[in-house]
C-alpha atoms as a PDB file:
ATOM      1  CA  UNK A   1       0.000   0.000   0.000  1.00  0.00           C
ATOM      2  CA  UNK A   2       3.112   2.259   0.485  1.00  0.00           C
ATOM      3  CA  UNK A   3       3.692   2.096  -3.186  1.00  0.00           C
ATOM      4  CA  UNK A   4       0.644   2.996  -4.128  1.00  0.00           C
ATOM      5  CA  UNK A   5       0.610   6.279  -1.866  1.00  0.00           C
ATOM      6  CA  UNK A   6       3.867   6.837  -3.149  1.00  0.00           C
ATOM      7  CA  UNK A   7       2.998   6.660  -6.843  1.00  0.00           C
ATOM      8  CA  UNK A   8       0.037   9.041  -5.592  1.00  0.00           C
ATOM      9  CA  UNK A   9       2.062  11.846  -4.699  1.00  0.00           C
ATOM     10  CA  UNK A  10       4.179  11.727  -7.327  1.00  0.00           C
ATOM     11  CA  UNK A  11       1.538  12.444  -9.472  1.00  0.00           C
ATOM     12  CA  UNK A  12       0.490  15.407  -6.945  1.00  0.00           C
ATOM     13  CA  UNK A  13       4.203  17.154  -7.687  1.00  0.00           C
ATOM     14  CA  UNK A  14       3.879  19.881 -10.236  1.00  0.00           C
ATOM     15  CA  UNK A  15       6.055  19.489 -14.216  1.00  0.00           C
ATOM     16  CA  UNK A  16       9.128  21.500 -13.804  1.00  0.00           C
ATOM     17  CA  UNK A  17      10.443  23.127 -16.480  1.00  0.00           C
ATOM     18  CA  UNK A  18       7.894  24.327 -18.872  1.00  0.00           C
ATOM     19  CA  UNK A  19       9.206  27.550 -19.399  1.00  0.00           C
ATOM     20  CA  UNK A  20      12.364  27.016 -20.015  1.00  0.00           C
ATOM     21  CA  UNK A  21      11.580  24.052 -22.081  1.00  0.00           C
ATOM     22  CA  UNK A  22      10.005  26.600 -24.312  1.00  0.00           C
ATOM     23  CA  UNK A  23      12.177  29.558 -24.391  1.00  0.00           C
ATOM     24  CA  UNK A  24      15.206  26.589 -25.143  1.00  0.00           C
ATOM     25  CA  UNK A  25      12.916  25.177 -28.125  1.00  0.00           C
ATOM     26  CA  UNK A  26      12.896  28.980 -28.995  1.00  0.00           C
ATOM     27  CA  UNK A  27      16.454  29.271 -28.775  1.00  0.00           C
ATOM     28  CA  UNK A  28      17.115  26.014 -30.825  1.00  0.00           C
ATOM     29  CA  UNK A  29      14.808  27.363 -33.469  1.00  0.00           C
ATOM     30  CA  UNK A  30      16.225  30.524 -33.408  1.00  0.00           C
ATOM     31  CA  UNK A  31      19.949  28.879 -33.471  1.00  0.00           C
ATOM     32  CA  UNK A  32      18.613  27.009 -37.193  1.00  0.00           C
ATOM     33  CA  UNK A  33      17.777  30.450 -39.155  1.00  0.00           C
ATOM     34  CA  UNK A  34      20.659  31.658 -37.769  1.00  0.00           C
ATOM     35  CA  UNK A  35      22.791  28.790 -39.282  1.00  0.00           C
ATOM     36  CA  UNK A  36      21.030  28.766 -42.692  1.00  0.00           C
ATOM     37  CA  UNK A  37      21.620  32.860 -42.598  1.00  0.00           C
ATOM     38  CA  UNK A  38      25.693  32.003 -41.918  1.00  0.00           C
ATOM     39  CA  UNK A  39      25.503  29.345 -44.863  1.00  0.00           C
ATOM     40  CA  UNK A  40      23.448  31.630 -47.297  1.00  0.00           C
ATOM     41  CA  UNK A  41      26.505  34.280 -46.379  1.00  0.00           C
ATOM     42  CA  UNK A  42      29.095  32.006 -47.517  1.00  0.00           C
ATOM     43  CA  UNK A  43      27.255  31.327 -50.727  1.00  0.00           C
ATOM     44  CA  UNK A  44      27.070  34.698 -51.640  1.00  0.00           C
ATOM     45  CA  UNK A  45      30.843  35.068 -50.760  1.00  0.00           C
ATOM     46  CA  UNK A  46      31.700  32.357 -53.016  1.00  0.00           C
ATOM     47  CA  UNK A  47      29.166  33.462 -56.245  1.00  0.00           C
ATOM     48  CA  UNK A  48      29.229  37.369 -55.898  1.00  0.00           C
ATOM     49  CA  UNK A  49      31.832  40.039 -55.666  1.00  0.00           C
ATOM     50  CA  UNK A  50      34.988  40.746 -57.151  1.00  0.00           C
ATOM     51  CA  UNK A  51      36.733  37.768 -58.216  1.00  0.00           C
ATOM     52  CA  UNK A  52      39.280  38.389 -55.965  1.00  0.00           C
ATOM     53  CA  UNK A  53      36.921  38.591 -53.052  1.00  0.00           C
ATOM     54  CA  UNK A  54      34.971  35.790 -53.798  1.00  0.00           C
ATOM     55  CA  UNK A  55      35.609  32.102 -51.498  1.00  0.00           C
ATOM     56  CA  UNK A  56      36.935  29.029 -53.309  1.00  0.00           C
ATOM     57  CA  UNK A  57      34.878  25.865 -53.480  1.00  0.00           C
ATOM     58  CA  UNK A  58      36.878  24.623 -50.148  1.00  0.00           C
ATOM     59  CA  UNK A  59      35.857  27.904 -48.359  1.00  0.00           C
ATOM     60  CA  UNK A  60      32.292  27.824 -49.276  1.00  0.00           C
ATOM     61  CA  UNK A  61      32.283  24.193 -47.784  1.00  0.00           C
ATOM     62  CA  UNK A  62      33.506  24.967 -44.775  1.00  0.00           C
ATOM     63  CA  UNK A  63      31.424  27.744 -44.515  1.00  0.00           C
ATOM     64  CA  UNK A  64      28.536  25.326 -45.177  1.00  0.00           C
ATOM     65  CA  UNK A  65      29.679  22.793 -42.198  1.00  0.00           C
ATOM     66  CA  UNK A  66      30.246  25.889 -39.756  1.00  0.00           C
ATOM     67  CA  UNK A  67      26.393  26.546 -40.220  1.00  0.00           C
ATOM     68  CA  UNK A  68      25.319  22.805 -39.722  1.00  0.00           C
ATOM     69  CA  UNK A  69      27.445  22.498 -36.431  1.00  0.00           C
ATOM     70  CA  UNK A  70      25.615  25.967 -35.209  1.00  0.00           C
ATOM     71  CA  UNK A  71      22.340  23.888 -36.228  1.00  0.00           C
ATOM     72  CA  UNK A  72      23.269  20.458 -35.166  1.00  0.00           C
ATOM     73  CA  UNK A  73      25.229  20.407 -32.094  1.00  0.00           C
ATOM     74  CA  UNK A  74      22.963  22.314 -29.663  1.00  0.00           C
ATOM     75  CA  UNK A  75      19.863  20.499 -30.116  1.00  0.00           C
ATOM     76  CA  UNK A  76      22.152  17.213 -29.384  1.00  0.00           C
ATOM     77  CA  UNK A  77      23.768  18.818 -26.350  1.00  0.00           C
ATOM     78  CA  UNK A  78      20.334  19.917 -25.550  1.00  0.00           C
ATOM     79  CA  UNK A  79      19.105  16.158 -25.884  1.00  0.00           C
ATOM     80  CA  UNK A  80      21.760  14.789 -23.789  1.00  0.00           C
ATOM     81  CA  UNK A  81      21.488  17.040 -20.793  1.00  0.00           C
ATOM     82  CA  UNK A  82      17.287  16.801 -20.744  1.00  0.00           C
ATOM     83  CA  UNK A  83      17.679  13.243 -20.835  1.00  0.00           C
ATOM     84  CA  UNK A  84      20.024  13.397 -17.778  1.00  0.00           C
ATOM     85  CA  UNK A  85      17.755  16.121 -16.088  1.00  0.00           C
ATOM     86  CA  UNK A  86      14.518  13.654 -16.761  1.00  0.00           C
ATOM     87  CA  UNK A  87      16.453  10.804 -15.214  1.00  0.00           C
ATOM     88  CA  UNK A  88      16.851  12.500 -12.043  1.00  0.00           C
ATOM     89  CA  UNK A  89      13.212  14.042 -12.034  1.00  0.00           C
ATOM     90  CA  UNK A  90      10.945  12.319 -14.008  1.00  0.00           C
ATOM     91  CA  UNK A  91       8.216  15.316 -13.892  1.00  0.00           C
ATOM     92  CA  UNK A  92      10.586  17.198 -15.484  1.00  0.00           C
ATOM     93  CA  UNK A  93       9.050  18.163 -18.447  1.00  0.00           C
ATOM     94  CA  UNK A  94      10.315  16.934 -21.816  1.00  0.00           C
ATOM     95  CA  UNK A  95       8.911  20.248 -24.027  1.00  0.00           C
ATOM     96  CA  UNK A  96      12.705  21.056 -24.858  1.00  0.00           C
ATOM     97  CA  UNK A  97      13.481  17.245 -25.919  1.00  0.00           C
ATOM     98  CA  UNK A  98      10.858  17.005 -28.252  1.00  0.00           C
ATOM     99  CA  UNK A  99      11.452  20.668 -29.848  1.00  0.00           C
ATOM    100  CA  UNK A 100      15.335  19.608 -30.396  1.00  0.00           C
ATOM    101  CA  UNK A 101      14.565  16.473 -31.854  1.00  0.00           C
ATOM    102  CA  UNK A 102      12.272  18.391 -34.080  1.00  0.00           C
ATOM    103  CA  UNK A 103      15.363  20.967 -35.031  1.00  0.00           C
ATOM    104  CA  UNK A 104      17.221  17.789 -35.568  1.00  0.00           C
ATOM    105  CA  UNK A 105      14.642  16.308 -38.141  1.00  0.00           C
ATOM    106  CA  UNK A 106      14.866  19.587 -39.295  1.00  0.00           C
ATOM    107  CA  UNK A 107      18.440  20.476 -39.624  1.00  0.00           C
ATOM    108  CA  UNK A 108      20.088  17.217 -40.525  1.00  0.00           C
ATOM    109  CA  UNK A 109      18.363  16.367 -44.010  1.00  0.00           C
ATOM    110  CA  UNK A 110      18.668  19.796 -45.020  1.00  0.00           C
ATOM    111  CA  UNK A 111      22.263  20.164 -44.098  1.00  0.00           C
ATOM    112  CA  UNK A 112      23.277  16.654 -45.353  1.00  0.00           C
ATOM    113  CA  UNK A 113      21.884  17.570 -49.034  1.00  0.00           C
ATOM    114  CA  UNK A 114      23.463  21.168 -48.267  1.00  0.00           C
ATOM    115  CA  UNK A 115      27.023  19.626 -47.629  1.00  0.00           C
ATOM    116  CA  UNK A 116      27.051  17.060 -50.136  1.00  0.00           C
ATOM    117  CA  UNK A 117      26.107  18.839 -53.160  1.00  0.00           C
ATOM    118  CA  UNK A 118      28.772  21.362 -52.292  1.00  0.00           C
ATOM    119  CA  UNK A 119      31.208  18.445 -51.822  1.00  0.00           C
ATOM    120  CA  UNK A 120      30.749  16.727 -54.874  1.00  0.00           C
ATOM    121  CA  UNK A 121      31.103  20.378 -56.245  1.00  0.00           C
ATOM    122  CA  UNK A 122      34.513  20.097 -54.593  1.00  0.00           C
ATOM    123  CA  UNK A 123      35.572  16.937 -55.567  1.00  0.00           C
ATOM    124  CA  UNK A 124      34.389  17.202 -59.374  1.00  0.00           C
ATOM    125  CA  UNK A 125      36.457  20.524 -59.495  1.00  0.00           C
ATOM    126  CA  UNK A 126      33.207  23.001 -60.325  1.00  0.00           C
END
């Protein structure tokens, strides 16, 4: 009977961490346009300008991967460290898990065709 009292008032405790779950969905969001604005830079670095101005194949690629790590990596951090903060209390809410997996489903498709196409651009010498 102690369990079931137990199980009882966990269910009394209050979600923690709604807010914050949001305003770090927010932030992951946010952190995506501002990667695809760094990579749509670096484009227009390597097709526009001056000739001598303009970034080589190599520097557009890079420029391409800087903006999928500022996409990618915080929504895995961001996994990581909910999963460990759920583990310790689970009525922590998971609103910031679920928004950086979404970023993820996002991000990596987009940044995979992104990267490749400007790889095989490298490669082939275009």
């Amino acid at each position: 009977m102690a369990g079931v009292e137990a199980g009882a008032a966990d269910q009394d405790e209050p979600v923690t961490g709604r807010a914050s779950g949001v305003g770090i969905t927010l932030l992951l969001f946010g952190l995506l346009v501002v990667s695809w604005l760094v990579q749509l830079s670096f484009a227009l670095q390597g097709e526009f300008g001056p000739p001598e101005d303009r970034l080589s194949g190599g520097g557009m690629l890079g420029g391409f991967i800087l903006g999928a790590v500022i996409a990618i990596a915080p929504p895995i951090v961001t996994l990581i460290l909910q999963a460990r903060v759920h583990k310790r209390t689970p009525r922590h809410s998971i609103i910031a898990a679920v928004g950086a997996a979404v970023v993820l489903i996002i991000a990596v498709p987009i940044n995979a065709i992104v990267i490749g196409l400007q790889a095989v651009s490298v490669i082939s010498g275009n």
